[in-house]
Structure formats: structure tokens, C-alpha cells
N, C-alpha and C. Protein backbone atom coordinates (compact mmCIF):
# COMPACT_ATOMS: atom_id res chain seq x y z
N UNK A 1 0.84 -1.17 0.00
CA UNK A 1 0.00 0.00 0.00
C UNK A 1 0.89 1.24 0.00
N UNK A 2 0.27 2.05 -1.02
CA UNK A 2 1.28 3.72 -1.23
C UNK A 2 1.09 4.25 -0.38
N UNK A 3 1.42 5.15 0.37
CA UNK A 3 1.15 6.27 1.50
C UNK A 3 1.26 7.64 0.89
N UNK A 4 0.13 7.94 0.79
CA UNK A 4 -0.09 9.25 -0.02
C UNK A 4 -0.21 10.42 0.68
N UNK A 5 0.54 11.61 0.73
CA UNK A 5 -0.44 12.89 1.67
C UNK A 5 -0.76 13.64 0.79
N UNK A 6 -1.75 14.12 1.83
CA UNK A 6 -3.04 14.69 1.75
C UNK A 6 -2.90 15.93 0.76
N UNK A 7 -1.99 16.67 0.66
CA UNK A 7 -1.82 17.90 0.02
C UNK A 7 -0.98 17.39 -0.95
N UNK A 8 -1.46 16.01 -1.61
CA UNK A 8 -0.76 15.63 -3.36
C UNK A 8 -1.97 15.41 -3.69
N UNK A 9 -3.52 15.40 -3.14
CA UNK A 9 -4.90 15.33 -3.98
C UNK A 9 -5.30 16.92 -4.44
N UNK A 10 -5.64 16.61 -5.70
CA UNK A 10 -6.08 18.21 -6.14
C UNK A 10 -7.53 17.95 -6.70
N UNK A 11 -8.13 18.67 -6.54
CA UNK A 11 -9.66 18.90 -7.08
C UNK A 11 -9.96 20.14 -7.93
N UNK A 12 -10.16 19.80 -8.87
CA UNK A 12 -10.20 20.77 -9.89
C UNK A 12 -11.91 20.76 -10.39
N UNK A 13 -12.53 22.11 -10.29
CA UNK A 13 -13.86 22.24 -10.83
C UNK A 13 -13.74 23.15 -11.86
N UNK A 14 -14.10 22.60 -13.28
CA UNK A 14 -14.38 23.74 -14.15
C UNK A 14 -15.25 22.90 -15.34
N UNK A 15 -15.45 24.11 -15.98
CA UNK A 15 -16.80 23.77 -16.98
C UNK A 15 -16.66 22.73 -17.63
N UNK A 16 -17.90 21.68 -18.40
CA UNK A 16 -17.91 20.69 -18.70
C UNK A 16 -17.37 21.06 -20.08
N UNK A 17 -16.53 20.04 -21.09
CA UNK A 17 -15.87 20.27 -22.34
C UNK A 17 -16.81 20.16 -23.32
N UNK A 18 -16.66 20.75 -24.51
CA UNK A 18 -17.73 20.92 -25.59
C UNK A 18 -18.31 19.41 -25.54
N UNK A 19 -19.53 18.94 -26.78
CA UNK A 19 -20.07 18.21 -26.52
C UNK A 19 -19.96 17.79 -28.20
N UNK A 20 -19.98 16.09 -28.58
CA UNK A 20 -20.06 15.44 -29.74
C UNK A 20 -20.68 16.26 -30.28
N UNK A 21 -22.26 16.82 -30.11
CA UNK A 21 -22.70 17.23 -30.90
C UNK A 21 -22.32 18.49 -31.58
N UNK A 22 -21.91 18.99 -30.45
CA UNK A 22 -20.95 20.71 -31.00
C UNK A 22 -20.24 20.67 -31.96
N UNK A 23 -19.27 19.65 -31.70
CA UNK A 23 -17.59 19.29 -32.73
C UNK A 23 -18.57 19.50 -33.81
N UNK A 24 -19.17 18.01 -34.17
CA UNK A 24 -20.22 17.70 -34.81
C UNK A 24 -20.67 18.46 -35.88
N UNK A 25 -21.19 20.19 -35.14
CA UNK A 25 -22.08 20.94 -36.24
C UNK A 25 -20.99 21.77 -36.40
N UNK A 26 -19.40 22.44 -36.11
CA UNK A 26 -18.56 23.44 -36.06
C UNK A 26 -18.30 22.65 -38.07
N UNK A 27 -17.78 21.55 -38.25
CA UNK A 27 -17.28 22.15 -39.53
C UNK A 27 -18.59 22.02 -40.80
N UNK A 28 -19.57 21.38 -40.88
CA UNK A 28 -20.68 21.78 -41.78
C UNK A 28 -20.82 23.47 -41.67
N UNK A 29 -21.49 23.92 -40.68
CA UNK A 29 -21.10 25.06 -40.70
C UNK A 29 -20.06 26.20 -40.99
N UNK A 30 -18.94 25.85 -40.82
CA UNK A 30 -17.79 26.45 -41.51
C UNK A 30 -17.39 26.31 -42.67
N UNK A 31 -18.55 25.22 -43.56
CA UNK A 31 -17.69 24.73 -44.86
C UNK A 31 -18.63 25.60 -45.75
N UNK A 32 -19.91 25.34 -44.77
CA UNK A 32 -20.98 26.59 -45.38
C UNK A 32 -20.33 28.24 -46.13
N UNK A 33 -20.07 28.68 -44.59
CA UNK A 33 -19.28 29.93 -44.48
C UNK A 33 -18.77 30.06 -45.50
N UNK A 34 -17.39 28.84 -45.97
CA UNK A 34 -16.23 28.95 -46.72
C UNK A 34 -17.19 28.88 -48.07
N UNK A 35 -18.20 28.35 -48.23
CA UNK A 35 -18.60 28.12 -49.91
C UNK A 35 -19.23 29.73 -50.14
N UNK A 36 -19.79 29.81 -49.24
CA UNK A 36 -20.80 30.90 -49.85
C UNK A 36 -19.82 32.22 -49.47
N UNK A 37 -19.46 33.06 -48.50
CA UNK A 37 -19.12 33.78 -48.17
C UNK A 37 -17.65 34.56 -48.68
N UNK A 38 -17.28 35.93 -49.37
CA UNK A 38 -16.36 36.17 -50.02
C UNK A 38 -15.79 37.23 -48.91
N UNK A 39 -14.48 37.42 -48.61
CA UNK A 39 -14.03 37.74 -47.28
C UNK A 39 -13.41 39.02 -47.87
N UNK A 40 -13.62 40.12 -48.17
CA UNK A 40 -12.47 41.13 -48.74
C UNK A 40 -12.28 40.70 -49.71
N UNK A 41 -13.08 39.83 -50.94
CA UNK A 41 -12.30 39.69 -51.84
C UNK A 41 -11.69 38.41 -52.33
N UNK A 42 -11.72 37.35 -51.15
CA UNK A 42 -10.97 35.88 -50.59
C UNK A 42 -11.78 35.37 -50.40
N UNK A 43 -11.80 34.10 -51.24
CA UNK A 43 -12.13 32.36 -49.84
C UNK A 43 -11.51 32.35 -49.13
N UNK A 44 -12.08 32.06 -47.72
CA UNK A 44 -11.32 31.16 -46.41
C UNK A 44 -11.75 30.16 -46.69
N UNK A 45 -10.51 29.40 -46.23
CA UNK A 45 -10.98 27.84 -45.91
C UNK A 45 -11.62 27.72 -44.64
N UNK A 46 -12.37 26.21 -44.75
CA UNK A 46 -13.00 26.26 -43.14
C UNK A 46 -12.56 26.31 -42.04
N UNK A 47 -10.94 25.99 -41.85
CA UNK A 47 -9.88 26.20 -40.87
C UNK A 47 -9.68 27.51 -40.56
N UNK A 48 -10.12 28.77 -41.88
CA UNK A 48 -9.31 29.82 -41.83
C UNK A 48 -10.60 30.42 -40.84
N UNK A 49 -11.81 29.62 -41.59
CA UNK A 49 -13.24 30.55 -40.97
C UNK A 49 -13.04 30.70 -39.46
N UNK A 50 -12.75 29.06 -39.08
CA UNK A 50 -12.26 28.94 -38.06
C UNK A 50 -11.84 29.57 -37.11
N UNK A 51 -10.55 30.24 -37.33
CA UNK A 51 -9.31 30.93 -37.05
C UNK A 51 -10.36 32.37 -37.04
N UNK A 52 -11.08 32.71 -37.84
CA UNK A 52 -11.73 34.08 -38.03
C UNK A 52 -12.80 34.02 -36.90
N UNK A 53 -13.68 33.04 -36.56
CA UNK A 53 -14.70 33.13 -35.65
C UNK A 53 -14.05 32.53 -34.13
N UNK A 54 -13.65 31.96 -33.97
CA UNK A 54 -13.17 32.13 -32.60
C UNK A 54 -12.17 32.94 -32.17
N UNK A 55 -10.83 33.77 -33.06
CA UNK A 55 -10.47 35.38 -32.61
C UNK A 55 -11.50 36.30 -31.91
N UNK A 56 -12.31 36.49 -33.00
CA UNK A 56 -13.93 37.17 -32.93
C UNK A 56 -14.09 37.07 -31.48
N UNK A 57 -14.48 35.99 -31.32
CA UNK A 57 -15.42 35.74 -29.99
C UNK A 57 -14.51 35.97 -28.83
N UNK A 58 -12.82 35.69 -29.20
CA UNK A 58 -12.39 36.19 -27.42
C UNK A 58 -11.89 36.93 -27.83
N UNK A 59 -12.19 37.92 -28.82
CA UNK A 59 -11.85 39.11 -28.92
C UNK A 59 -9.74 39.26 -29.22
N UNK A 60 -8.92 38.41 -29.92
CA UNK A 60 -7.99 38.83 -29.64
C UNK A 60 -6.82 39.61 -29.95
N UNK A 61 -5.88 39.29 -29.58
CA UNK A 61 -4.66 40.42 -30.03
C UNK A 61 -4.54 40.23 -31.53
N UNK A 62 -3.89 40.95 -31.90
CA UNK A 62 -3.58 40.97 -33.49
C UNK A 62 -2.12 41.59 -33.39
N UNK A 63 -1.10 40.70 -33.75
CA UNK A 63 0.34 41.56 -33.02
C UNK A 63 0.80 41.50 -35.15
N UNK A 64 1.91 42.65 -35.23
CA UNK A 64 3.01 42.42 -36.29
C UNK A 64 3.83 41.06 -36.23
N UNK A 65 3.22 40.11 -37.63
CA UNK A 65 4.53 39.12 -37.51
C UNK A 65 6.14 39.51 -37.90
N UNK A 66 7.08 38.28 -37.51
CA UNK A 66 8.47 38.62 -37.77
C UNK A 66 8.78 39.07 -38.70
N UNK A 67 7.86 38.37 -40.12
CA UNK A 67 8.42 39.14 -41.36
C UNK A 67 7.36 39.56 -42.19
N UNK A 68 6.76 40.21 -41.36
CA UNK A 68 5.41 40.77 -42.23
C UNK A 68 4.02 40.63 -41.72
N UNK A 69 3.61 40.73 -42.13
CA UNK A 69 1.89 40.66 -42.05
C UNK A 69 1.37 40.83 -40.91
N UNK A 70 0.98 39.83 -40.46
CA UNK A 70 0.21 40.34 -38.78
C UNK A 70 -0.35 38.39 -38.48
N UNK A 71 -0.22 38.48 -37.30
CA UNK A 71 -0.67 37.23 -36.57
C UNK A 71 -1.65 37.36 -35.21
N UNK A 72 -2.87 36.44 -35.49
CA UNK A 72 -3.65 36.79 -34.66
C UNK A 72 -3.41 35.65 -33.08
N UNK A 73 -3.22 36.15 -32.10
CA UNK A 73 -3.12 35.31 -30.97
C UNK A 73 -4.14 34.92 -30.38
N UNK A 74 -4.79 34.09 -31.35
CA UNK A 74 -6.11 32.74 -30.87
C UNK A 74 -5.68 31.46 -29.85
N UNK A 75 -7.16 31.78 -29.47
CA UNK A 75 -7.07 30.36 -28.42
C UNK A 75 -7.43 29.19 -29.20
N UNK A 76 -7.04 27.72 -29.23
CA UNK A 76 -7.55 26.75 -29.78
C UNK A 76 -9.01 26.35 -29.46
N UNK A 77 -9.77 25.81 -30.35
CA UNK A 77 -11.14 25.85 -29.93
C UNK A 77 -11.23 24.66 -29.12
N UNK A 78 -10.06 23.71 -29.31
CA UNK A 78 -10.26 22.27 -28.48
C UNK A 78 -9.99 22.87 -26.76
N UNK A 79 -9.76 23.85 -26.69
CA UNK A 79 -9.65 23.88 -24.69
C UNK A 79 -10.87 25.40 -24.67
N UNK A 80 -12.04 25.14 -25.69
CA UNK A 80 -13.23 26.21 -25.10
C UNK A 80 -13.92 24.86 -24.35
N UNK A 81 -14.79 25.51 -23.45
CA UNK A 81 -15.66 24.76 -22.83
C UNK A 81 -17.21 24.51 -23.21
N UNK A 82 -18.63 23.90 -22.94
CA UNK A 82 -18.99 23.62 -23.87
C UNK A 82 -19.99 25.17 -24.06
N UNK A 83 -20.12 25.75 -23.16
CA UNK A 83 -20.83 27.11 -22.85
C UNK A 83 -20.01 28.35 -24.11
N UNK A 84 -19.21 28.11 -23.86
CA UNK A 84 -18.73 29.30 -24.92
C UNK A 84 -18.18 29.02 -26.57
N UNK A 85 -18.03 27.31 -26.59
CA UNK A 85 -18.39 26.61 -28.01
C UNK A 85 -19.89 27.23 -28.24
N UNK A 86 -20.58 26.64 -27.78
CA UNK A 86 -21.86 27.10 -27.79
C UNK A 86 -22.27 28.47 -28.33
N UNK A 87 -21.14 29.55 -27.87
CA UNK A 87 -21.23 31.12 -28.22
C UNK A 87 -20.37 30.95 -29.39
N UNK A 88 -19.67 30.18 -30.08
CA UNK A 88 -18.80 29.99 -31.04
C UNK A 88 -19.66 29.76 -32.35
N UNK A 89 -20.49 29.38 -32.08
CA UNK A 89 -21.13 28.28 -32.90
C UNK A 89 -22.85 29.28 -33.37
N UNK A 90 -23.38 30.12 -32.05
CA UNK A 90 -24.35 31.23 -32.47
C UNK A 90 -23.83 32.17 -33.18
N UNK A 91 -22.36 32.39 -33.09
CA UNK A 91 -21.73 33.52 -33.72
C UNK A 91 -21.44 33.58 -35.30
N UNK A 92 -21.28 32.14 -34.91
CA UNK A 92 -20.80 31.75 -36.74
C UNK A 92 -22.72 31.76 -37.52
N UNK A 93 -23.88 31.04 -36.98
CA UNK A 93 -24.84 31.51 -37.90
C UNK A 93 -25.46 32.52 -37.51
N UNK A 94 -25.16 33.55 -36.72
CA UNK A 94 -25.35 35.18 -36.95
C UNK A 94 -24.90 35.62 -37.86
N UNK A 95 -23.44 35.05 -37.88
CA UNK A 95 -22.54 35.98 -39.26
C UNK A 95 -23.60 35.39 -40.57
N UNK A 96 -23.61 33.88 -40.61
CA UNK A 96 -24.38 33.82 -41.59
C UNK A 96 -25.36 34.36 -42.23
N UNK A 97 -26.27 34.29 -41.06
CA UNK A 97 -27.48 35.19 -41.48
C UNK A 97 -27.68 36.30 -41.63
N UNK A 98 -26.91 37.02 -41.42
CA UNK A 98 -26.24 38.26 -42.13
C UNK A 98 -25.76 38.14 -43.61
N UNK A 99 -25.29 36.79 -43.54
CA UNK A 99 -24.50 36.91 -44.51
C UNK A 99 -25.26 36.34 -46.22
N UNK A 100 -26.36 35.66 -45.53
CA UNK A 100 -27.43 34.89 -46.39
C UNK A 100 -26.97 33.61 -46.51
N UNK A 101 -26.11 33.29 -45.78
CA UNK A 101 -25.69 31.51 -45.74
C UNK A 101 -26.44 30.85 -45.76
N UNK A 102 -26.87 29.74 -46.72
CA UNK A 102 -27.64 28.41 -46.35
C UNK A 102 -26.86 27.40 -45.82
N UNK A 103 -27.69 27.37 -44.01
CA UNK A 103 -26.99 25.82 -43.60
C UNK A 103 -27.55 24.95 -43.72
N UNK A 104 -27.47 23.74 -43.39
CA UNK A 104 -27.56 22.82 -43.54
C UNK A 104 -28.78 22.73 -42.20
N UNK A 105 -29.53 21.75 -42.72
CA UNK A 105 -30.81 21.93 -41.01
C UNK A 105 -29.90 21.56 -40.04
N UNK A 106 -30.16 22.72 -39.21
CA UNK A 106 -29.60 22.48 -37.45
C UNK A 106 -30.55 22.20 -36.96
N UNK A 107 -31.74 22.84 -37.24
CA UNK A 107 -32.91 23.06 -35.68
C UNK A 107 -33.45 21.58 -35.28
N UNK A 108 -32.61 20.03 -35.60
CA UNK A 108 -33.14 18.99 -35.26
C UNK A 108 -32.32 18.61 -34.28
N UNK A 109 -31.16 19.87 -33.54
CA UNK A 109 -30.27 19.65 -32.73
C UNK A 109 -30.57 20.79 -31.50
N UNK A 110 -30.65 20.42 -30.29
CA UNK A 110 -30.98 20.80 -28.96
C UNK A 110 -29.75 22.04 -28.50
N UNK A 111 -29.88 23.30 -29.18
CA UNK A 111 -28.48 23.89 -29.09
C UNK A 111 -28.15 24.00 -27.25
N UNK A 112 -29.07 24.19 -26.95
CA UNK A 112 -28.71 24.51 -25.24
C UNK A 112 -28.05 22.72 -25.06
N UNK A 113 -28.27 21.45 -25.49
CA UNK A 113 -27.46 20.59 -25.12
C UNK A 113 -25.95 20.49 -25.41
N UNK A 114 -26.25 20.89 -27.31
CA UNK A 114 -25.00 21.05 -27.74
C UNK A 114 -23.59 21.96 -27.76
């Protein structure tokens, strides 16, 4: 038997991780985006839409890269939780519907689950 103390157990509470169904509807929806939607001029790919709607949502830095252009300092969407996937995912068919995107039927999916 190990002899463990007490102050090597940690308890960690934080939000539950996105949900199958979330992953699920993020790239139909983004491929949407990428078909229909002309960006300045550009296709994004659905990675890029990606990269474009979750900056968006936590709002982030936009620094000068080393040799040019500019780089945006995004969070990966695999460590959002499932509450603000969730805001990831209203954001992207707001833009749509703005944008006149046809998606694909969602409404047979429980968004407050997903």
C-alpha cells in the first residue's frame, strides 16, 4: 500500500468540455461559411473561418509578424468549454445570417445541449 499525503490530492472544478454534438455541427457550418461567403475579396478555408470566428469571440490580439503581415493570438477551440463553443457556434450563424448563408438543417439539434 502507497502512502499518499493529503496535500498531493487536487480537485479541480471547471466547466464541462464541448459536446459530440458541438464538434459535430462546427465544420458543416464552416464549410458553409467557406462556400458561400467572399471575405475582402478571398475564400477562407473552413480552418481559416475557423481561425476568423473564434479570434472574434475572445476578442484577440492581433500583433506584427516577424516578417510581415500580422498574426492573430487565438485560443484553440479544443480547450473552449462547452458554454462558450456554444457562443462559437451562435456567432458563426449570426454571421451567416447576415451573410445569407444556407446551412444545412440544425434546428433537429438541442443547441442549449449542444
Amino acid at each position: 500500500m502507497v502512502d499518499v499525503a493529503p496535500d498531493e490530492y487536487v480537485c479541480e472544478i471547471k466547466e464541462p468540455t464541448r459536446t459530440t454534438e458541438q464538434n459535430s455541427l462546427l465544420w458543416p457550418l464552416l464549410t458553409e461559411v467557406s462556400r458561400q461567403v467572399d471575405w475582402y475579396g478571398k475564400k477562407l478555408t473552413p480552418d481559416e473561418w475557423k481561425s476568423v470566428f473564434s479570434a472574434s469571440l475572445k476578442q484577440q490580439k492581433v500583433v506584427p509578424g516577424l516578417d510581415g503581415g500580422f498574426v492573430v493570438c487565438a485560443q484553440s477551440t479544443s480547450k473552449m468549454g462547452k458554454r462558450e463553443f456554444s457562443d462559437l457556434i451562435d456567432l458563426i450563424l449570426a454571421f451567416g445570417a447576415q451573410k445569407g448563408v444556407r446551412f444545412p438543417d440544425v434546428h433537429h439539434l438541442d443547441m442549449e445541449a449542444a
